[in-house]
Protein backbone atom coordinates (compact mmCIF):
# COMPACT_ATOMS: atom_id res chain seq x y z
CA UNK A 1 12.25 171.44 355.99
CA UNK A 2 13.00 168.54 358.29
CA UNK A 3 9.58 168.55 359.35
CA UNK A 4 8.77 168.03 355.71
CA UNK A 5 11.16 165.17 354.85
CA UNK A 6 10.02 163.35 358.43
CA UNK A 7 6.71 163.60 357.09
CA UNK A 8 7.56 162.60 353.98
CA UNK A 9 9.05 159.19 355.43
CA UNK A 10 5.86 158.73 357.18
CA UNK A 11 3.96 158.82 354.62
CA UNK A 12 6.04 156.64 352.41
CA UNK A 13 6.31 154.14 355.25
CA UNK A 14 2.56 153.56 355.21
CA UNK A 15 2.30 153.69 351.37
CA UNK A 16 4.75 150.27 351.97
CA UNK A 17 2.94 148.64 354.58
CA UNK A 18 -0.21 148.66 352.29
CA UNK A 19 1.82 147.68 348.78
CA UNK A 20 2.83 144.33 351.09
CA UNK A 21 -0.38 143.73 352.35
CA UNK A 22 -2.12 143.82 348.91
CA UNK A 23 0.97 141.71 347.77
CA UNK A 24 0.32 138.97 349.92
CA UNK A 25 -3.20 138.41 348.27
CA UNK A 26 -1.31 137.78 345.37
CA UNK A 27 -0.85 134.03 343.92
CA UNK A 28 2.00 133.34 341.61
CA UNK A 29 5.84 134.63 341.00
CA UNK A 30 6.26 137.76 339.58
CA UNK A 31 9.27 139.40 337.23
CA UNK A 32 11.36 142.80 338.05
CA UNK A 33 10.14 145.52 335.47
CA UNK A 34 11.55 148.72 337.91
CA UNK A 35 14.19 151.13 336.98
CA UNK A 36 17.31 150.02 338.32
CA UNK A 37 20.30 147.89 338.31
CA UNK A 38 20.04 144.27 337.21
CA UNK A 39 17.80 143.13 338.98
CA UNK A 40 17.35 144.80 341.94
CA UNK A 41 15.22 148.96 342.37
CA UNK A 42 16.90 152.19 342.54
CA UNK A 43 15.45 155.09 343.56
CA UNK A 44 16.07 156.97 340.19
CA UNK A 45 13.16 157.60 338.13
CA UNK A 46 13.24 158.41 334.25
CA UNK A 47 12.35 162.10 333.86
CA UNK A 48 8.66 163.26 333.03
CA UNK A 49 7.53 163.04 329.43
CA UNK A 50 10.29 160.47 328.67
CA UNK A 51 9.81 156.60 327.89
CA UNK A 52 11.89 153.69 327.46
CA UNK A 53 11.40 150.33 326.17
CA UNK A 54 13.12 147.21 327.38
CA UNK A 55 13.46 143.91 325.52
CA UNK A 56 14.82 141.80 328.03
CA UNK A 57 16.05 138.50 327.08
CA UNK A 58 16.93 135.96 329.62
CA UNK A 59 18.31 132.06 330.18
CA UNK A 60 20.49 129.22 331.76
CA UNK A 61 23.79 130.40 331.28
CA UNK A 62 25.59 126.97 330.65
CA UNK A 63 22.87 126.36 327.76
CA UNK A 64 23.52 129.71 326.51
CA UNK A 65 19.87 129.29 325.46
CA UNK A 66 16.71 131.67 326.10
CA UNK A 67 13.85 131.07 328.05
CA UNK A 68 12.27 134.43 329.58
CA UNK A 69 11.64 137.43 327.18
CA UNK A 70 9.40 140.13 328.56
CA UNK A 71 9.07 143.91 327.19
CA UNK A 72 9.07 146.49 329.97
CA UNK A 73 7.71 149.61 329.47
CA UNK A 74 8.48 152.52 331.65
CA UNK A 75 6.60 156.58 331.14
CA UNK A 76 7.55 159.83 333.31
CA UNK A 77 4.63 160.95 333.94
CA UNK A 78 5.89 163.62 336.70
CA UNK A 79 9.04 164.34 338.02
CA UNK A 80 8.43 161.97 341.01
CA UNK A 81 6.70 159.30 339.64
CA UNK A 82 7.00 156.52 337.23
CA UNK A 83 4.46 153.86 335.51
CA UNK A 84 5.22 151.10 332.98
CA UNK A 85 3.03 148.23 331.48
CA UNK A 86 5.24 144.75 331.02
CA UNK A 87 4.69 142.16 328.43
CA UNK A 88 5.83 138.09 329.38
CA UNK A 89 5.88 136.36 325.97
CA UNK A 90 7.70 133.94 327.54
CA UNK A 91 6.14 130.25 326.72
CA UNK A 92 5.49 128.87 330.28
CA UNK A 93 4.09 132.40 331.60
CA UNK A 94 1.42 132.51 333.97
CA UNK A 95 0.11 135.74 332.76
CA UNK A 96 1.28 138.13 329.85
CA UNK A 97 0.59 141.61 331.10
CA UNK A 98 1.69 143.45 334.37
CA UNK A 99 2.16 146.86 335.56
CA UNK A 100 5.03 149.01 337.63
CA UNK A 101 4.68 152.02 339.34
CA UNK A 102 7.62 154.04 341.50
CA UNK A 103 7.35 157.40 343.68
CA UNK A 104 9.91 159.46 344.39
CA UNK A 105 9.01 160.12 348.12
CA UNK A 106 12.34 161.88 349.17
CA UNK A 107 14.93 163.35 346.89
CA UNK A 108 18.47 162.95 347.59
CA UNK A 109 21.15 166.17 348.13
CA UNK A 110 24.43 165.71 348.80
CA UNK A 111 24.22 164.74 352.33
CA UNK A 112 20.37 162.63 352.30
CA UNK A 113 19.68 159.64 350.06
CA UNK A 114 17.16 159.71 347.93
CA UNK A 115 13.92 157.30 348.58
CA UNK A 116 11.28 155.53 346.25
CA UNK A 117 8.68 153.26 346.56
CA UNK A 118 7.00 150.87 343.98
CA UNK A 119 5.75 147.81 343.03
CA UNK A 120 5.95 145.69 339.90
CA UNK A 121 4.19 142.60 338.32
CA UNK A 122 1.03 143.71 339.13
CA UNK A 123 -1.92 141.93 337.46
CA UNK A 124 -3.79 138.89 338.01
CA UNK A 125 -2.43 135.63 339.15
CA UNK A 126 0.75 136.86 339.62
CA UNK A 127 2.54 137.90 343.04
CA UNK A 128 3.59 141.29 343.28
CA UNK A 129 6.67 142.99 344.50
CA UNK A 130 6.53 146.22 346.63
CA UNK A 131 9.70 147.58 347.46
CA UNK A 132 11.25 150.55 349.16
CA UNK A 133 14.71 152.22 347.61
CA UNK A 134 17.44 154.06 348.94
CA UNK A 135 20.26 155.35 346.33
CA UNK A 136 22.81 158.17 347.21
CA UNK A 137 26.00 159.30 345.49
CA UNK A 138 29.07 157.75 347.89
CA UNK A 139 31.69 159.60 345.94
CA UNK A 140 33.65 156.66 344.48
CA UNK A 141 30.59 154.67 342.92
CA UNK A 142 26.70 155.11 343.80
CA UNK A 143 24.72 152.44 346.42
CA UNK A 144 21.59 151.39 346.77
CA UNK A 145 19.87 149.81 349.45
CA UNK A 146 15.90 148.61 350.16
CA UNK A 147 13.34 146.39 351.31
CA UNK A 148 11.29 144.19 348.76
CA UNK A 149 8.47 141.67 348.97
CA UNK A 150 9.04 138.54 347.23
CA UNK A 151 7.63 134.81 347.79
CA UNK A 152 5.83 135.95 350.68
CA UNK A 153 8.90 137.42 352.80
CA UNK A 154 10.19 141.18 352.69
CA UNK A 155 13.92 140.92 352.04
CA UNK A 156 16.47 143.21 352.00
CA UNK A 157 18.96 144.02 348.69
CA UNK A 158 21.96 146.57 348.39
CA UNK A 159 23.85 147.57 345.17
CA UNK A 160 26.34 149.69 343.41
CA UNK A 161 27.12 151.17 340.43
CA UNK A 162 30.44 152.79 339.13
CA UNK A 163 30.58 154.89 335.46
CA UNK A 164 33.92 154.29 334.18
CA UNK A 165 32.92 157.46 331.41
CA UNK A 166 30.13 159.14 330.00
CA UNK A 167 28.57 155.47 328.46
CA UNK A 168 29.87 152.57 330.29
CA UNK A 169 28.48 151.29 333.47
CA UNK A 170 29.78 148.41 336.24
CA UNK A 171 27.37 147.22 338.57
CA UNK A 172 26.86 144.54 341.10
CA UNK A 173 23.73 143.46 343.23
CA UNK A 174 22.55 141.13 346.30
CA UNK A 175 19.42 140.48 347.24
CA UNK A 176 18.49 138.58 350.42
CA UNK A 177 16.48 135.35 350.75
CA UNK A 178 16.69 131.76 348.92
CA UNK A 179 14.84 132.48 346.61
CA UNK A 180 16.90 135.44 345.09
CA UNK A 181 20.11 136.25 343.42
CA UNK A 182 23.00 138.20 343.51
CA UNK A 183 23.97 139.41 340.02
CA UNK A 184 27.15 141.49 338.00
CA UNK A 185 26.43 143.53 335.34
CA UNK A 186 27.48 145.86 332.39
CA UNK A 187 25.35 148.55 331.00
CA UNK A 188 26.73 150.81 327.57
CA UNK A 189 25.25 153.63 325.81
CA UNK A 190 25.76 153.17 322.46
CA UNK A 191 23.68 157.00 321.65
CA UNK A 192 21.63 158.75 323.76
CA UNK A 193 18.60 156.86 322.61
CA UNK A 194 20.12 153.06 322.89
CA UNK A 195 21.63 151.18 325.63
CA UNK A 196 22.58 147.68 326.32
CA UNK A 197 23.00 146.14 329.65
CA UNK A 198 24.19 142.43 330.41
CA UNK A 199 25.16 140.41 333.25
CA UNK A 200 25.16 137.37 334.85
CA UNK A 201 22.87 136.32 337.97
CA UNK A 202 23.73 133.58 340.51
CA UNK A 203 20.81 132.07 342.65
CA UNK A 204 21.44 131.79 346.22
CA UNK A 205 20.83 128.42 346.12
CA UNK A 206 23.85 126.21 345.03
CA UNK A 207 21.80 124.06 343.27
CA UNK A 208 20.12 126.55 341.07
CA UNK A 209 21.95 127.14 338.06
CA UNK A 210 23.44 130.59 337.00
CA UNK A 211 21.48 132.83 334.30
CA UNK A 212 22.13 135.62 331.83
CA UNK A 213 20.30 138.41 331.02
CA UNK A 214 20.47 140.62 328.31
CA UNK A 215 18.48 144.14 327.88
CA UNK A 216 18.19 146.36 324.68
CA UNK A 217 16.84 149.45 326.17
CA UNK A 218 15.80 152.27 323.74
CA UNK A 219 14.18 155.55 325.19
CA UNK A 220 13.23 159.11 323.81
CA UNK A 221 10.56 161.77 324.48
CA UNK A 222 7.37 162.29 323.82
CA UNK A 223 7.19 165.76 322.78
CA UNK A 224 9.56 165.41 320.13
């Protein structure tokens, strides 16, 4: 069994090596369109046979006034991996589709952490972002941990969530680099089928100015 999970690694490892070589082809900024936190990769995946769609809505947070709205897409196709087509209708965009993928490469227990690789904004003219996700269950709230690509560099992020009940959601997120954010969030299930998640994201440079984002995220199955 450890044999199998060392392998496993392995495996993954190289799978991440070649997502950030191909990534570094790439030409232009890309957008985060993974299951996760705010803004930064888990390693959960949505369950096969399930989809959700995201409207995600976001801006300058002193304007209170939106400037990026994308729809994310995500599909179970198996119960360890993950695709999604993303839609940037945003006016300035470089390019309006894109597309996500995750694997499940190593799923958590009690004692191991699961791990899953991806990559979103995947198309032309834009630069893609392979990553590599850690999340396990800490007891008082959940963490997350990982590698990702962006502007050229691979920099690290770590995150947590707490549920306060069976719908609400805290959550806050750093990831590394200038060019990045850290962000604090709020995510509510309003049914099974709707949920809305909100926060605010601070750039890591001081004289970037902070953003909101809000996400309507409606899922459901597609054998019903």
């Amino acid at each position: 069994m450890e044999l199998r999970w060392a392998l496993r690694i392995a495996a993954a490892a190289k799978c991440i090596c070649t997502l950030f070589f191909i990534a570094a082809a790439c030409s232009a900024p890309a957008r985060a369109a993974y299951s996760g936190l705010l803004i930064i990769p888990t390693a959960d995946i949505i369950e096969p046979n399930t989809y959700e769609l995201n409207l995600q809505l976001d801006g300058n947070l002193a304007g209170r006034q939106g400037d990026t709205f994308i729809i994310n897409t995500q599909h179970g196709i198996s119960p360890r991996l993950e695709f999604g087509v993303d839609f940037d209708w945003s006016e300035f965009a470089d390019n309006r589709i894109a597309v996500n993928f995750k694997y499940l490469a190593v799923t958590g227990t009690e004692t191991r952490p699961a791990v899953a690789f991806g990559v979103s904004g995947f198309g032309p003219y834009l630069k893609s972002n392979p990553y590599v996700a850690a999340s396990h269950n800490l007891g008082a709230f959940r963490g997350h941990a990982g590698i990702i690509g962006t502007a050229g560099y691979a920099r690290w992020f770590a995150g947590a969530d707490k549920a306060l009940s069976g719908r609400l959601c805290l959550m806050a997120e750093h990831t590394n680099g200038e060019e990045n954010a850290s962000a604090v969030g709020i995510s509510y299930s309003f049914t099974d089928r709707f949920n809305l998640t909100a926060g605010v994201i601070f750039p890591n440079r001081a004289e970037d100015s902070s953003r909101f984002s809000l996400q309507f995220i409606f899922s459901g199955s597609r054998e019903e």
